[in-house]
Protein backbone atom coordinates (compact mmCIF):
# COMPACT_ATOMS: atom_id res chain seq x y z
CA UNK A 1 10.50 12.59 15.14
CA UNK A 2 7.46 14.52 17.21
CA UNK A 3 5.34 12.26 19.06
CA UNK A 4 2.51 12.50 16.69
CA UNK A 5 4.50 11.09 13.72
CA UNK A 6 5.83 8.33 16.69
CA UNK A 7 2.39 7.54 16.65
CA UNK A 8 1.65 6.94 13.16
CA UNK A 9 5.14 4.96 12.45
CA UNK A 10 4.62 1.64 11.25
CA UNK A 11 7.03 -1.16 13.19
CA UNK A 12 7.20 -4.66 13.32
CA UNK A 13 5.24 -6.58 15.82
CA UNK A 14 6.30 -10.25 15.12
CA UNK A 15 7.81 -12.60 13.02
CA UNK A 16 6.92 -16.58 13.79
CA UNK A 17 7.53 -19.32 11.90
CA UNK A 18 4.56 -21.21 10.42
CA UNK A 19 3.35 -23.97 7.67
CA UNK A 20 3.21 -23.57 4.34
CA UNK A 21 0.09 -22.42 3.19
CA UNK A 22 0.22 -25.52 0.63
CA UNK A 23 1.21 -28.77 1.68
CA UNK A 24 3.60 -29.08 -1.88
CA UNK A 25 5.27 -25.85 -0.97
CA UNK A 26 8.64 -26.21 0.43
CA UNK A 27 11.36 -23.87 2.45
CA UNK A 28 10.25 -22.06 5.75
CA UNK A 29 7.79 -19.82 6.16
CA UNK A 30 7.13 -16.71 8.35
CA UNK A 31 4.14 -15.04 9.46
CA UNK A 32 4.81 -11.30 10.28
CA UNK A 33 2.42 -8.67 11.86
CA UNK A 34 3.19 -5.13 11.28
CA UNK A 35 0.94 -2.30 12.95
CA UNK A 36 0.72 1.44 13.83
CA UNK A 37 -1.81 3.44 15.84
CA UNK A 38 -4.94 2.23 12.87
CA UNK A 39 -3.47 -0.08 10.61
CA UNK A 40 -2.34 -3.87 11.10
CA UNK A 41 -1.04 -5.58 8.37
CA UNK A 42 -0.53 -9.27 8.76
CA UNK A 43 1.06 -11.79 5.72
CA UNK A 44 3.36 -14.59 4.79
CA UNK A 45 6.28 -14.68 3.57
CA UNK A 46 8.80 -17.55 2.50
CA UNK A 47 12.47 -17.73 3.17
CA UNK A 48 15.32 -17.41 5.52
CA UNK A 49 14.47 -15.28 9.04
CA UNK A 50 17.05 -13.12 7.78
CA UNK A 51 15.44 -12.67 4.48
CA UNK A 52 11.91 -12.17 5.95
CA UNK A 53 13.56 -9.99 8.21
CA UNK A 54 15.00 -7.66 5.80
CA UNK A 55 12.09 -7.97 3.51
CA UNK A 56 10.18 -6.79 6.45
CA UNK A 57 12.24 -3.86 7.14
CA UNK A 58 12.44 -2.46 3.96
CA UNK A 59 8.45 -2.80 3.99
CA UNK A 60 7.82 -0.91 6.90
CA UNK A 61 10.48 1.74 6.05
CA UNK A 62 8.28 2.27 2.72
CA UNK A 63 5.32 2.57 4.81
CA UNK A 64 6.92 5.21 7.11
CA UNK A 65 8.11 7.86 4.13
CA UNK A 66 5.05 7.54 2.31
CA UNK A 67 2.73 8.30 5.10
CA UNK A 68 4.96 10.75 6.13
CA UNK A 69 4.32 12.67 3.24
CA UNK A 70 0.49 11.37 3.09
CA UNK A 71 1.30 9.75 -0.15
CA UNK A 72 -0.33 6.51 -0.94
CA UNK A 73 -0.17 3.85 -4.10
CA UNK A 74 -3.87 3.06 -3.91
CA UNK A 75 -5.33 6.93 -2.94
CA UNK A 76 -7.01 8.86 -4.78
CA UNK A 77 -4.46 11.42 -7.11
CA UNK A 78 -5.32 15.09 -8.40
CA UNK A 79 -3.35 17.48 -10.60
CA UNK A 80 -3.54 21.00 -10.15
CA UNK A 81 -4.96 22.89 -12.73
């Protein structure tokens, strides 16, 4: 990986555990940050660490191959004519 793709990787930044974000819900919760050189994305997520964990890293692995090939869910998509 050349360092301008290092750059633009997405990674993990923390995991803590938190509340719920309603009182009535139960389990544990995590709050996770995940960043890159532009981009933070921060959320919640309930379950095991484990399962946040590998939640997590299957998130930011999905992040990393589509912006590797600047592909995006929400952009804007053309067909050549």
């Amino acid at each position: 990986m050349g360092k301008k793709e290092t750059a633009k990787a997405f990674s993990v930044e923390s995991i803590e555990k938190t509340t719920a974000p309603d009182p009535g819900d139960k389990g544990e919760w995590y709050r996770y940050r995940i960043a890159n050189a532009r981009s933070p994305i921060e959320g919640i997520r309930s379950g095991s660490l484990k399962s946040v964990t590998s939640y997590l890293k299957e998130y930011v692995d999905n992040l990393n191959s589509r912006s590797a090939v600047g592909a995006s869910t929400y952009g804007k998509h053309t067909t050549k004519k």
